[in-house]
N, C-alpha and C. Protein backbone atom coordinates (compact mmCIF):
# COMPACT_ATOMS: atom_id res chain seq x y z
N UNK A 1 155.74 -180.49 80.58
CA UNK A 1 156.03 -181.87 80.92
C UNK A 1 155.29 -182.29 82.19
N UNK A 2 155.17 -181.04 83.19
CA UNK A 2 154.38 -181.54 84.42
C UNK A 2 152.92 -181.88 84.27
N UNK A 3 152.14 -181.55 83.44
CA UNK A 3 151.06 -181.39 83.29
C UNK A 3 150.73 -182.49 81.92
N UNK A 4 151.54 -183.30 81.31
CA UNK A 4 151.40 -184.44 80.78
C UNK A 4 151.58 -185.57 81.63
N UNK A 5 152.66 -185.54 82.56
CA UNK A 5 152.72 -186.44 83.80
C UNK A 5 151.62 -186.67 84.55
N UNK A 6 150.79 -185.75 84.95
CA UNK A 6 149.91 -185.74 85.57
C UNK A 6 148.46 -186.62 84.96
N UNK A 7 148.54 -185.65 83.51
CA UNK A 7 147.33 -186.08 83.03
C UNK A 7 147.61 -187.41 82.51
N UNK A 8 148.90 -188.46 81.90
CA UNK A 8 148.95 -189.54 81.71
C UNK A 8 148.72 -190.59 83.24
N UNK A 9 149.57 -190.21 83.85
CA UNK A 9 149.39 -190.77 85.42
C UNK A 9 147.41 -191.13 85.76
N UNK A 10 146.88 -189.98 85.78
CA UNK A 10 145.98 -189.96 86.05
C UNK A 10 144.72 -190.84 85.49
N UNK A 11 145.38 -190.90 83.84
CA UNK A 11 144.65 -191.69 82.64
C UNK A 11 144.90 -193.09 83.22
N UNK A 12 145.95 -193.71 83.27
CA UNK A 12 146.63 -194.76 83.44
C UNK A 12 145.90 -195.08 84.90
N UNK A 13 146.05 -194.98 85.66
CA UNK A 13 145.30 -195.37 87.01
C UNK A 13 143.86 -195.29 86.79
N UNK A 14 142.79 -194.73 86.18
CA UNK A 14 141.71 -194.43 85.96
C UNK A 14 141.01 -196.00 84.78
N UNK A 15 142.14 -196.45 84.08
CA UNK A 15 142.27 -197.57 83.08
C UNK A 15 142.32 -198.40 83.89
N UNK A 16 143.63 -198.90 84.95
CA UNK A 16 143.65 -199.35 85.77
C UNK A 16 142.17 -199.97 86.43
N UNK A 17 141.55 -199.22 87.35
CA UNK A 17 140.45 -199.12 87.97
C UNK A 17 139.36 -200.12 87.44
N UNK A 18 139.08 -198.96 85.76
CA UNK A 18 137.69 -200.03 85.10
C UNK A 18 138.35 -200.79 84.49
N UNK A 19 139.29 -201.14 83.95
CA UNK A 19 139.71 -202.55 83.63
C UNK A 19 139.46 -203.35 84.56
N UNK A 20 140.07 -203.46 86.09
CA UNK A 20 139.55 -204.07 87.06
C UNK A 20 138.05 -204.69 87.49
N UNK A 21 137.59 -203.66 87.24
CA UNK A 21 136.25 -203.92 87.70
C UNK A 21 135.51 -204.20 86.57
N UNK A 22 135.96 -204.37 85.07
CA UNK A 22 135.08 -204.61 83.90
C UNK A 22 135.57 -206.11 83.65
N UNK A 23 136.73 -205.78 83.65
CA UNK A 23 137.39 -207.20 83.49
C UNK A 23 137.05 -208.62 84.52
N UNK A 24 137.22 -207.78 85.90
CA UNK A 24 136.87 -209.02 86.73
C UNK A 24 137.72 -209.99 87.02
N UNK A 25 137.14 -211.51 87.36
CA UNK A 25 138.38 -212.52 87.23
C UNK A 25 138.81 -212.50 85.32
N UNK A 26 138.48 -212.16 84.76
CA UNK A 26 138.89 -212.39 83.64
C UNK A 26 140.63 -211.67 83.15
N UNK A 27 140.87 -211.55 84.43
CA UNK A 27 142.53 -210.80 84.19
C UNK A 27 143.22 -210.21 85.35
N UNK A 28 144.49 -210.36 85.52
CA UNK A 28 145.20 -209.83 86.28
C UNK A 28 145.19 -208.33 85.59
N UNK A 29 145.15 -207.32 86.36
CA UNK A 29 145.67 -205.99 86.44
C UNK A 29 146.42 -205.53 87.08
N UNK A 30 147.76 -204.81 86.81
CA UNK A 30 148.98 -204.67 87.94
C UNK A 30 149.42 -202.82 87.34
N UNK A 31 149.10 -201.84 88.29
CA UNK A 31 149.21 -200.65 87.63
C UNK A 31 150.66 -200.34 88.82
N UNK A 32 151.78 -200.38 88.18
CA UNK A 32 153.00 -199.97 89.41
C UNK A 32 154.15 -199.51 88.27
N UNK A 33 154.70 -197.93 89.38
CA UNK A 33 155.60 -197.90 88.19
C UNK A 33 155.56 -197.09 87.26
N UNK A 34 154.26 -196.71 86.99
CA UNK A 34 154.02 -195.96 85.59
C UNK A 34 153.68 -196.70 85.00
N UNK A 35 153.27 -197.74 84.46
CA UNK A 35 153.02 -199.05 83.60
C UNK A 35 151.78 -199.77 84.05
N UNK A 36 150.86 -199.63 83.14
CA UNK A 36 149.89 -200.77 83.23
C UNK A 36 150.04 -202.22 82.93
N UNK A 37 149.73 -203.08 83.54
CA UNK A 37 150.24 -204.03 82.67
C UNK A 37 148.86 -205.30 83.07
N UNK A 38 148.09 -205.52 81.62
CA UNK A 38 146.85 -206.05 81.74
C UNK A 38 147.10 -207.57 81.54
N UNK A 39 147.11 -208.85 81.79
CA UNK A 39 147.14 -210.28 81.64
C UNK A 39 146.07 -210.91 81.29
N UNK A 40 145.50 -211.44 80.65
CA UNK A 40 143.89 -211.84 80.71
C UNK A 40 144.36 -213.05 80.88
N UNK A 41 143.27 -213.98 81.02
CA UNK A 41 143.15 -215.49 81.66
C UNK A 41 143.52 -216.41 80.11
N UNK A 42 142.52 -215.46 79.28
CA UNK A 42 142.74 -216.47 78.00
C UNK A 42 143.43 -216.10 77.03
N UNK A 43 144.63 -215.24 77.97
CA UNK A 43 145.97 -215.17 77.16
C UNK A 43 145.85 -214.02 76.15
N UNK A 44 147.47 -213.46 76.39
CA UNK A 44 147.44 -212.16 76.00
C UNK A 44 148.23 -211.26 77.40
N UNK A 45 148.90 -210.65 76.65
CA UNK A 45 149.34 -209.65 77.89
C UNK A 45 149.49 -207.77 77.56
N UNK A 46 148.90 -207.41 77.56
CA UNK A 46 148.89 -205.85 77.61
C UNK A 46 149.33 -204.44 78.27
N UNK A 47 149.98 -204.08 77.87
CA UNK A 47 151.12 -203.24 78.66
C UNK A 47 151.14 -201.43 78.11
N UNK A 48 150.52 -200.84 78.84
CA UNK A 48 150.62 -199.08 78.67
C UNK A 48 151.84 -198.40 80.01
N UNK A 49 152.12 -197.83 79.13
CA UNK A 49 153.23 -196.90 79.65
C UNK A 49 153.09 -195.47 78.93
N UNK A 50 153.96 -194.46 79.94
CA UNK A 50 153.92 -193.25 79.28
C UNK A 50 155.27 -193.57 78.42
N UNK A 51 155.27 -192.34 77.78
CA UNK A 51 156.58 -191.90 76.96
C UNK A 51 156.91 -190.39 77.17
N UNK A 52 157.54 -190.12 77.72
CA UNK A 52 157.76 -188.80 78.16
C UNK A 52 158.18 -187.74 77.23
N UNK A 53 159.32 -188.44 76.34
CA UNK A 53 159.65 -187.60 75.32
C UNK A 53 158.83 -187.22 74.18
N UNK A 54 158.16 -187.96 73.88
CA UNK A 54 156.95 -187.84 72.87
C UNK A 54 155.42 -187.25 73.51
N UNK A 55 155.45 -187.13 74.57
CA UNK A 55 154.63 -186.89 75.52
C UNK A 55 152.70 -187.76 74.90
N UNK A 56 153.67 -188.55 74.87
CA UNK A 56 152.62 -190.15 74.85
C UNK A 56 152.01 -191.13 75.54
N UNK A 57 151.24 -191.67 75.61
CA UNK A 57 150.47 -192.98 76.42
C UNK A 57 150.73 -194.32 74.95
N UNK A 58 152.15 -194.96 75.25
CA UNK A 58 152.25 -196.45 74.14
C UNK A 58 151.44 -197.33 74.79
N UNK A 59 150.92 -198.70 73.70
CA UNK A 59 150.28 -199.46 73.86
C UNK A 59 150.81 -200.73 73.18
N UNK A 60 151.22 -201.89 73.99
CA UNK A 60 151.69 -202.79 73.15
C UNK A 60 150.36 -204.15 73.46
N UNK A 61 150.17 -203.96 72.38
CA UNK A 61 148.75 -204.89 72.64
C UNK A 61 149.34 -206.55 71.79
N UNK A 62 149.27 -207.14 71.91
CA UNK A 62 149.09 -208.56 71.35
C UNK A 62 148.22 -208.59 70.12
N UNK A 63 146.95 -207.96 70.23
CA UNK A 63 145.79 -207.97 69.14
C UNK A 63 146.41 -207.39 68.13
N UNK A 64 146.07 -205.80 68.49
CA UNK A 64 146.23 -205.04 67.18
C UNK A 64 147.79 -204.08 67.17
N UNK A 65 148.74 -205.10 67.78
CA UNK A 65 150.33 -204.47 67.86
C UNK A 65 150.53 -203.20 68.63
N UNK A 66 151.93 -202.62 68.08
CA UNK A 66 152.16 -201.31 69.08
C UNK A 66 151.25 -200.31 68.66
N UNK A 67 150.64 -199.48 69.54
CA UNK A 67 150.74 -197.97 69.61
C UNK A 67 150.77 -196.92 69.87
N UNK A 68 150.69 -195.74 69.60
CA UNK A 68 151.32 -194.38 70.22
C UNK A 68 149.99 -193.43 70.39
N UNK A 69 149.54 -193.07 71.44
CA UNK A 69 148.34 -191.96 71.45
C UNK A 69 148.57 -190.68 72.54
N UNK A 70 148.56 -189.37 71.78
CA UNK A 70 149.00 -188.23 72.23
C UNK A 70 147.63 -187.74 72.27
N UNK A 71 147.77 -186.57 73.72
CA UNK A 71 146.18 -185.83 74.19
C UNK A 71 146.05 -185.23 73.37
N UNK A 72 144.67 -185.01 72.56
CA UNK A 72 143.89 -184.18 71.85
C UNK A 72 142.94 -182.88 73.06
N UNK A 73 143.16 -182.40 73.45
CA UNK A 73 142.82 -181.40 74.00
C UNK A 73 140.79 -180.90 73.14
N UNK A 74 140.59 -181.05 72.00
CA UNK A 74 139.84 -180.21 71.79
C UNK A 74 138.94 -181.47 71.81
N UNK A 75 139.26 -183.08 71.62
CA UNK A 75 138.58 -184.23 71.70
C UNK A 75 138.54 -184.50 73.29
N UNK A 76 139.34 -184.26 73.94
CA UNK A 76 139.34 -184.61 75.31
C UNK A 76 139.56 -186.13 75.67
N UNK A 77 140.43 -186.86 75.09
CA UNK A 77 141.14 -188.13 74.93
C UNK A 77 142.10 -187.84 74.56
N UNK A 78 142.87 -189.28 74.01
CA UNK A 78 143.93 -189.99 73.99
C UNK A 78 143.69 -190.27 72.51
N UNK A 79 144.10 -189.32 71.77
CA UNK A 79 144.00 -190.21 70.18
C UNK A 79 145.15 -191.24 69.42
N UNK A 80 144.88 -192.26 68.70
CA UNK A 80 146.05 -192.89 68.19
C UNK A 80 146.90 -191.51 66.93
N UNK A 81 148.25 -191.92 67.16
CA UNK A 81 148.71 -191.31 66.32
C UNK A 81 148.75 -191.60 64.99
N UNK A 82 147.98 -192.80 64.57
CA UNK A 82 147.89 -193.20 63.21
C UNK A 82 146.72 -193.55 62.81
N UNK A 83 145.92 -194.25 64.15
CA UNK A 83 144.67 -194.59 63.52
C UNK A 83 143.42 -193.46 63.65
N UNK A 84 144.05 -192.60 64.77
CA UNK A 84 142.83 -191.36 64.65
C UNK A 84 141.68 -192.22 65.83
N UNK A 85 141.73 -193.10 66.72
CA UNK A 85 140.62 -193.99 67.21
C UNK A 85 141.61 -193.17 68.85
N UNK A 86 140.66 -193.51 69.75
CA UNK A 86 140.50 -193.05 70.67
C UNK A 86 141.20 -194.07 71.79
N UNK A 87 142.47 -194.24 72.65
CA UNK A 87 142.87 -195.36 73.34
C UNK A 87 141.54 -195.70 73.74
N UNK A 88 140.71 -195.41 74.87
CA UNK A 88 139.49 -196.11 75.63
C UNK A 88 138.98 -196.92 74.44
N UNK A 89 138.84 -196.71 72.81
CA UNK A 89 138.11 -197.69 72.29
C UNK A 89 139.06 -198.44 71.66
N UNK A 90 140.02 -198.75 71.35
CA UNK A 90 141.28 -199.86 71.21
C UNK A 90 141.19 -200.73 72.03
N UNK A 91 141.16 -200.36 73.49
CA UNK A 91 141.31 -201.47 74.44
C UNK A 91 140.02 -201.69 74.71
N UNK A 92 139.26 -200.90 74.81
CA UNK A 92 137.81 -202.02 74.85
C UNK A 92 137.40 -202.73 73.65
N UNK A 93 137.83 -202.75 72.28
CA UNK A 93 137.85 -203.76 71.36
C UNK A 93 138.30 -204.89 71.54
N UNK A 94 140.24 -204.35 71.78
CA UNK A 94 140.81 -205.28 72.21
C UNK A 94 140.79 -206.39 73.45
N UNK A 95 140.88 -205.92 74.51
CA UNK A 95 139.89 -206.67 75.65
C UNK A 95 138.91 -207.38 76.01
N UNK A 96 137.97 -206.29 75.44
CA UNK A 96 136.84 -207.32 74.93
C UNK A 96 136.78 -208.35 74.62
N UNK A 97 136.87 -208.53 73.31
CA UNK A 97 137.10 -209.48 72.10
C UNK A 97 137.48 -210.89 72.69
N UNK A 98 139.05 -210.34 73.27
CA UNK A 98 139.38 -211.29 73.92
C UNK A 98 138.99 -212.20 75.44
N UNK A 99 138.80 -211.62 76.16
CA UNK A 99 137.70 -211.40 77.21
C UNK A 99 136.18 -212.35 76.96
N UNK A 100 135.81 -211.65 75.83
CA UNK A 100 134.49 -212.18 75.45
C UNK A 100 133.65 -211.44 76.27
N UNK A 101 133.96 -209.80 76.70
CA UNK A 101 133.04 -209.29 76.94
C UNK A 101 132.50 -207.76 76.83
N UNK A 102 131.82 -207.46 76.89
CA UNK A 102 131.00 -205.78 76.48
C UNK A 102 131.71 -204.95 77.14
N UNK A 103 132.78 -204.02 76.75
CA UNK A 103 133.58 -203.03 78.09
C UNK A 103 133.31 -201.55 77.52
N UNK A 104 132.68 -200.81 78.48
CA UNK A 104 132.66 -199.45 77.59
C UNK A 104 133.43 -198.47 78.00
């Protein structure tokens, strides 16, 4: 459990960061708490949190709804638990898109 804390914590502030700086004025970013929580200008609000018991990173996106992504160790990410896609490329779709801009 200590060592999912860590490595979600660490994920989550690191998202934090380049969202900030990819995003720009194009969104409030507020990382407190354990909780990301992304706002964009042209609406939409985006919110990551851990899940401890599931030892998860959730995603409640506006775009493409809730979801759940547990560490893949041998991928070295955050995979969805259903879609098999990688969190970093969910939210740079999602973001993007909305955003209207290139986030890698």
């Amino acid at each position: 459990e200590g060592e999912f804390d860590r490595r979600a914590s660490a994920t989550l502030a690191r998202l934090a960061d380049a969202l900030e700086d990819g995003l720009g004025d194009e969104a409030d970013v507020d990382f407190s708490g354990g909780i990301l929580t992304v706002t964009l200008e042209k609406g939409g609000r985006y919110v990551l949190n851990q899940h401890v018991p599931n030892r998860q990173i959730w995603l409640s996106s506006p775009r493409s709804g809730a979801s759940h992504y547990a560490f893949d160790a041998v991928r070295g990410a955050w995979i969805g638990t259903r879609s098999g896609r990688t969190l970093a490329e969910v939210l740079a779709e999602d973001l993007g898109d909305v955003a209207e801009l290139t986030l890698d």
